[in-house]
Protein backbone atom coordinates (compact mmCIF):
# COMPACT_ATOMS: atom_id res chain seq x y z
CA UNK A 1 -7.54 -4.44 10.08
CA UNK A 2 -9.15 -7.19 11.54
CA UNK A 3 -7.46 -10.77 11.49
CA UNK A 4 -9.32 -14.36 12.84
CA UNK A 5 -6.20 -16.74 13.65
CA UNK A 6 -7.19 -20.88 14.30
CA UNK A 7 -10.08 -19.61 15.80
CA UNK A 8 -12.11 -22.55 17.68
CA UNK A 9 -15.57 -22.26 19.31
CA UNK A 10 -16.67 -25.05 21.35
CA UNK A 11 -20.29 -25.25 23.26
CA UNK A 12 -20.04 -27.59 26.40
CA UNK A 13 -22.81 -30.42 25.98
CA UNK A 14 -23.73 -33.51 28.41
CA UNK A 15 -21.12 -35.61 26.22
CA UNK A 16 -18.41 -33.58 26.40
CA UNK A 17 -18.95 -30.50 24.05
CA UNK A 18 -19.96 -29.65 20.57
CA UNK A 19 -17.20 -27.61 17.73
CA UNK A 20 -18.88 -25.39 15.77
CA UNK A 21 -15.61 -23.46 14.31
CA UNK A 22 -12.02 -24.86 14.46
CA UNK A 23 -8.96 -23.87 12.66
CA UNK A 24 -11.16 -21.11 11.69
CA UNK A 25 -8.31 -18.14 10.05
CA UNK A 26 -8.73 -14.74 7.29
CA UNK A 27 -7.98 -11.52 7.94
CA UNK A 28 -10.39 -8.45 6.44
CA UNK A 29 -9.01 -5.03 4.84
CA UNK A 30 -9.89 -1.84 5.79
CA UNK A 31 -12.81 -0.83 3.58
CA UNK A 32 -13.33 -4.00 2.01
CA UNK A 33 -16.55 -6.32 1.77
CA UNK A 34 -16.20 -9.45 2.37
CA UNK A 35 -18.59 -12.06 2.85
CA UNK A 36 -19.10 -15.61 4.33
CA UNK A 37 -20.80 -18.14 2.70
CA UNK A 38 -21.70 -22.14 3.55
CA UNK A 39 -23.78 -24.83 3.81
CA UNK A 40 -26.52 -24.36 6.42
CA UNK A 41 -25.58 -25.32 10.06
CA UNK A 42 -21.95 -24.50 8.85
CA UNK A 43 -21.40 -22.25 11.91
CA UNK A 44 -21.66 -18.34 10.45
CA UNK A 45 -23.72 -17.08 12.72
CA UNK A 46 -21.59 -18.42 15.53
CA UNK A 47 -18.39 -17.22 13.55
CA UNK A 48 -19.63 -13.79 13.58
CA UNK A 49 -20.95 -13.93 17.36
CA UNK A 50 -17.11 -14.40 18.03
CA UNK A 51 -15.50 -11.81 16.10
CA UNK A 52 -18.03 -9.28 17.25
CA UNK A 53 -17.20 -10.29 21.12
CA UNK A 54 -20.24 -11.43 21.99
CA UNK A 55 -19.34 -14.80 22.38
CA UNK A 56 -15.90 -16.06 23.51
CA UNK A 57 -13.44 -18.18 21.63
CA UNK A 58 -12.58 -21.23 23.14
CA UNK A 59 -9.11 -21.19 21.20
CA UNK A 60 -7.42 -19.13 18.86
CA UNK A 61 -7.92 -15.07 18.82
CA UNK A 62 -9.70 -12.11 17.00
CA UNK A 63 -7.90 -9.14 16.69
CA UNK A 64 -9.15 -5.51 15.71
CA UNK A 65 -6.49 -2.82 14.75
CA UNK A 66 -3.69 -5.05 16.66
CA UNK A 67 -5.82 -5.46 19.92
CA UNK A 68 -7.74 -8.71 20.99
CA UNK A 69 -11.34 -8.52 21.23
CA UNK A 70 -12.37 -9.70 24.33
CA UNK A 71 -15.51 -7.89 24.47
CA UNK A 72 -17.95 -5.87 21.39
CA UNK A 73 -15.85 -3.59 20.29
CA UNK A 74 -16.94 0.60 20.19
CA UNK A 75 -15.67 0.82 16.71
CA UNK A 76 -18.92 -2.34 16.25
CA UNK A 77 -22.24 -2.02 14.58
CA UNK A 78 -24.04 -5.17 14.49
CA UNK A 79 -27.21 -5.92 12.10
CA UNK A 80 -28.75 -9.62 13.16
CA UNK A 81 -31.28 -11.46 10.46
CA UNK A 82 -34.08 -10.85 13.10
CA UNK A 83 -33.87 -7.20 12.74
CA UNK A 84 -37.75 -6.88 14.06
CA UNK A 85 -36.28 -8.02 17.35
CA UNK A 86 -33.15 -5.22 17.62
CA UNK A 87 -35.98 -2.50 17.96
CA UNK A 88 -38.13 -1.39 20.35
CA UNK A 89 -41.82 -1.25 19.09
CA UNK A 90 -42.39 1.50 21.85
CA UNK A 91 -41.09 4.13 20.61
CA UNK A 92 -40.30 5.66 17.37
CA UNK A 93 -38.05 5.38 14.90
CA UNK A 94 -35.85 8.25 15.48
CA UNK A 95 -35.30 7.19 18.90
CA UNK A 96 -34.59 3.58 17.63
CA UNK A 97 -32.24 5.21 15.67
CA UNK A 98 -30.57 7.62 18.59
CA UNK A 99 -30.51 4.95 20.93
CA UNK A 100 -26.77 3.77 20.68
CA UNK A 101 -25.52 7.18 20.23
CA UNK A 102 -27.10 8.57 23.68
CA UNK A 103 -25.34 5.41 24.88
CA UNK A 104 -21.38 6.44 23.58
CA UNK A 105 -22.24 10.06 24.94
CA UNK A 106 -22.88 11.91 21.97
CA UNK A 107 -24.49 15.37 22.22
CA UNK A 108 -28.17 15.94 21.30
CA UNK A 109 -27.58 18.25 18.55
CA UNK A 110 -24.93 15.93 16.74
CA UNK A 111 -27.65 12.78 17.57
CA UNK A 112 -30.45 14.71 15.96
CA UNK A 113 -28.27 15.20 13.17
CA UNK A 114 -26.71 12.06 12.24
CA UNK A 115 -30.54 10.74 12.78
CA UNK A 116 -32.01 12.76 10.17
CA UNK A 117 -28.74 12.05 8.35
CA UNK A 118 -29.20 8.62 8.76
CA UNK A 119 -32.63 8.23 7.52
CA UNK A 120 -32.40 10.16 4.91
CA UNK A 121 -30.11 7.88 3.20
CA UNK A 122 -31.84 4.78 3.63
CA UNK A 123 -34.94 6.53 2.26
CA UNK A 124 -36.97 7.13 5.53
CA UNK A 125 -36.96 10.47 6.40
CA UNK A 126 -40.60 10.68 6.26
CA UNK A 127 -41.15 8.09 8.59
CA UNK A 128 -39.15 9.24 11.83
CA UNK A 129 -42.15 9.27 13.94
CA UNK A 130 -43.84 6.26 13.22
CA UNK A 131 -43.91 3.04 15.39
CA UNK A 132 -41.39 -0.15 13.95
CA UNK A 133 -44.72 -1.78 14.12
CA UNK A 134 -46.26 0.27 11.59
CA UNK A 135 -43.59 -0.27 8.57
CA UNK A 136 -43.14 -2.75 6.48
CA UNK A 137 -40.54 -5.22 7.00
CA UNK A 138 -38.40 -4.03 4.61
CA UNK A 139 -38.63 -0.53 5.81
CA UNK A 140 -37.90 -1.95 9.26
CA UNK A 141 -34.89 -3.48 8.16
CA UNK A 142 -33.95 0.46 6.93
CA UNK A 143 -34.18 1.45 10.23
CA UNK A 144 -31.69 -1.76 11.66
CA UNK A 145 -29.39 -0.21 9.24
CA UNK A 146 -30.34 3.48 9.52
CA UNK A 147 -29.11 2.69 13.57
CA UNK A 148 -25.70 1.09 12.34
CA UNK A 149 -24.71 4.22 9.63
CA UNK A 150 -25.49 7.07 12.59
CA UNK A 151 -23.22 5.16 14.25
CA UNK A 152 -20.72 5.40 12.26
CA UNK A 153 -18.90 2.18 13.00
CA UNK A 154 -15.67 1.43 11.28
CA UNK A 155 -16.71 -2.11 10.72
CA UNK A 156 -20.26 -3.08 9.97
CA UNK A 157 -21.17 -6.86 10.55
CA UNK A 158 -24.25 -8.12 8.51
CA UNK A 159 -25.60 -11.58 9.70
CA UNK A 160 -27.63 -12.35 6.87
CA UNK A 161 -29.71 -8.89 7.11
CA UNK A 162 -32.05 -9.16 3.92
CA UNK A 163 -32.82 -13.26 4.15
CA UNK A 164 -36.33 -11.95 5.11
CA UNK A 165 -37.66 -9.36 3.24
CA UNK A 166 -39.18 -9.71 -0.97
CA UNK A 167 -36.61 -10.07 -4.03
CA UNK A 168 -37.24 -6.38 -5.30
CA UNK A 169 -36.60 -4.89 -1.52
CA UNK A 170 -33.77 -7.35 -1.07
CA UNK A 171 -32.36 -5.86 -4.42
CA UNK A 172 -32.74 -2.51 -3.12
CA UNK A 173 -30.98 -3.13 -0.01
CA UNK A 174 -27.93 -4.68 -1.80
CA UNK A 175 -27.36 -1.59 -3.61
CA UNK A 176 -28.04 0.86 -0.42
CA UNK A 177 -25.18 -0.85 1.21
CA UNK A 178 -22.99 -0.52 -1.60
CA UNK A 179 -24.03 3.26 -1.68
CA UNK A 180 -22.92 3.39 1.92
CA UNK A 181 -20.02 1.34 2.20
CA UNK A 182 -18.48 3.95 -0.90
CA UNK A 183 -19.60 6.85 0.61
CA UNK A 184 -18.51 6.07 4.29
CA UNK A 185 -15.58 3.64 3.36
CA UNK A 186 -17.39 1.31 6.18
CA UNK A 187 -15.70 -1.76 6.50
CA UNK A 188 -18.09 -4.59 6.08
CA UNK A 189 -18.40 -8.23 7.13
CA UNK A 190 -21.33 -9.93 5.71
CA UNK A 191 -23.03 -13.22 5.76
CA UNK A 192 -25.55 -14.52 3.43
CA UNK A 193 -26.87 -17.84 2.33
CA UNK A 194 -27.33 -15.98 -1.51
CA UNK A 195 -24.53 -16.99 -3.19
CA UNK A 196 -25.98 -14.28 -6.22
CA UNK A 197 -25.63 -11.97 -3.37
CA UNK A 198 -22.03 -12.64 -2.15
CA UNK A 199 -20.63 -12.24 -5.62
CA UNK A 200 -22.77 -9.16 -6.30
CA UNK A 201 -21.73 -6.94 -3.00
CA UNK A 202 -18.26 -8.46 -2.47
CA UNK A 203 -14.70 -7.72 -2.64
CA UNK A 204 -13.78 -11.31 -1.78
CA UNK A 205 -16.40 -14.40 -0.81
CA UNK A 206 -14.99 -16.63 1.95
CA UNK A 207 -16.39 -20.62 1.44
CA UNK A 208 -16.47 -21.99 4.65
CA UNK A 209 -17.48 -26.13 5.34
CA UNK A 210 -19.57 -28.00 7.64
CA UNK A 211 -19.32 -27.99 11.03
CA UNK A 212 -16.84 -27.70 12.36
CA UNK A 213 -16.34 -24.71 10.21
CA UNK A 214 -13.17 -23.46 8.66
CA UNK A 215 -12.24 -21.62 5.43
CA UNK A 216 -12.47 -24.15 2.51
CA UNK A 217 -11.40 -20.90 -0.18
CA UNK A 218 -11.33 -17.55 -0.55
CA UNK A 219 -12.59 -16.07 -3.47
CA UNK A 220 -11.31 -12.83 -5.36
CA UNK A 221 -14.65 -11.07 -6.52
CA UNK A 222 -12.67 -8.79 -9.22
CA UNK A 223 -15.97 -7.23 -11.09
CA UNK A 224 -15.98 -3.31 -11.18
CA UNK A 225 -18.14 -1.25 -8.68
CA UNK A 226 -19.89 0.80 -9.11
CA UNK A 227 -22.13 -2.34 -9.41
CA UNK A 228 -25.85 -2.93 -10.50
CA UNK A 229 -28.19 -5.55 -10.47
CA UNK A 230 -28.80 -5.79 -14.13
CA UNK A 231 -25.42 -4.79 -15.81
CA UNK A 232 -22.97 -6.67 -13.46
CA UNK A 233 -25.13 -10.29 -13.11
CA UNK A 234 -25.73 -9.81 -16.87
CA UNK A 235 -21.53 -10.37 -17.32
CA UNK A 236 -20.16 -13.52 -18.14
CA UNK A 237 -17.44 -13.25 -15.22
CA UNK A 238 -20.64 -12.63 -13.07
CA UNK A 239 -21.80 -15.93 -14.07
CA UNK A 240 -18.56 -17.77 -13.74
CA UNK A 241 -17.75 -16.47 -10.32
CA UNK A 242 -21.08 -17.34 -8.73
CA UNK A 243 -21.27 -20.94 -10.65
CA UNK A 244 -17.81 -21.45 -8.91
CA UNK A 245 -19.00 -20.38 -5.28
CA UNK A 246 -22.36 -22.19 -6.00
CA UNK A 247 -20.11 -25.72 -7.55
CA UNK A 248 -18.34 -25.85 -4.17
CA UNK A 249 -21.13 -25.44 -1.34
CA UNK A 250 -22.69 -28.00 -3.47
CA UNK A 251 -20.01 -30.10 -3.41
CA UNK A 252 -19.31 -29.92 0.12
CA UNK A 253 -23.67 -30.65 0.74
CA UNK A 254 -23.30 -33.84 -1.40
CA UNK A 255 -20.56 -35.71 -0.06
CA UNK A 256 -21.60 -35.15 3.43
CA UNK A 257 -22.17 -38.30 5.15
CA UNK A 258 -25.97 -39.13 5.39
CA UNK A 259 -27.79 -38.91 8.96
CA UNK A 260 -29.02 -42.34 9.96
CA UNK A 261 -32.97 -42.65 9.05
């Protein structure tokens, strides 16, 4: 369904320019979850600005459903780490939520709809006329992904979406996606700096390395769904699988060469 191949990303500097992905190449399933995880400064975010088109690759290509993206694809929902940003404190949630869906011409009766829908799944149907500013920021981050599931996208990109709210919301939030993504058979690329979190949600875990980033090894995530945050972390191939993802970032952090002092 979608498929990075030698993907490079280069930012022009005063020297010359600065790689942040090269050789970069996996393809995704249809319907599958699959998650990128690193060390930090390993390039994710900038990984995921290029398959979504809203950065260009300098090399390489990203194609969706045989067709290069050149551009953010319809088919696109996006949810950044800074979801406080994405909304607009001005006006409520509902219309936070409408907003791309007036934008891809969508009547008002089937926006009202997939609104209420919407909210009502991540638990915030009570709240549709309140102000982002006055939720927490859990519940904000709801309403990030309350946007993305009216949307209906066929492929839902995640760039590290619950880095920023408490361990009992982020626990909740794990498990609404997985309610989603089995419900809607959403197609989901995630990134996380958890590695608990990538084994938990995903089909497969992708290690990438420093910068310049590239796929170090894939990682088959075989536990049984549906998953849950006591039973499945509580299983010895839980444990194995995240000491294995965990092992290798570490790995990669310690034999990095040392900045000067």
């Amino acid at each position: 369904m979608l498929i990075v191949s030698d993907m490079e990303k280069t930012y022009p500097t005063k020297s010359g320019g600065f790689t942040a992905v090269s050789g970069m190449s996996f393809h995704i399933e249809e319907g599958e979850l699959f998650t990128i995880v690193g060390p930090s400064g390993a390039g994710k975010t900038t990984l995921l600005r290029c398959i979504s088109g809203l950065d260009d690759v300098t090399a390489g290509s990203v194609t969706f459903n045989g067709q290069q993206v050149s551009g953010p694809p319809r088919e696109f929902a996006v949810v950044f780490q800074d979801y406080a940003r994405s909304l607009m404190p001005w006006i409520t949630v509902a219309k936070n939520v409408e907003l791309p869906l007036m934008k891809k011409g969508i009547s008002a009766a089937e926006r009202a709809q997939r609104v209420a829908s919407a909210l009502e799944e991540v638990g915030l149907a009570d709240a549709m006329e309140k102000k982002p500013f006055q939720l927490s920021g859990g519940m904000q981050q709801r309403v990030a992904i309350a946007r993305a599931i009216a949307y209906r996208p066929q492929v839902l990109i995640m760039d590290e979406p619950f880095a920023s709210v408490d361990a009992q919301t982020r626990a909740d939030l794990e498990d609404l996606l997985l309610r989603i993504r089995e419900e809607t058979g959403t197609t989901v690329l995630f990134v996380t700096h958890d590695v608990d979190e990538s084994v938990y949600l995903s089909n497969r875990v992708a290690i990438v390395s420093r910068s310049p980033s590239r796929i170090d090894e894939i990682v088959d995530i075989p536990l049984p769904y549906p998953r849950d945050q006591i039973r499945t972390k509580s299983l010895p191939e839980f444990a194995t699988l995240r000491t294995h993802v965990f092992g290798r970032i570490r790995e990669m952090v310690s034999t990095a060469t040392p900045m000067a002092a």
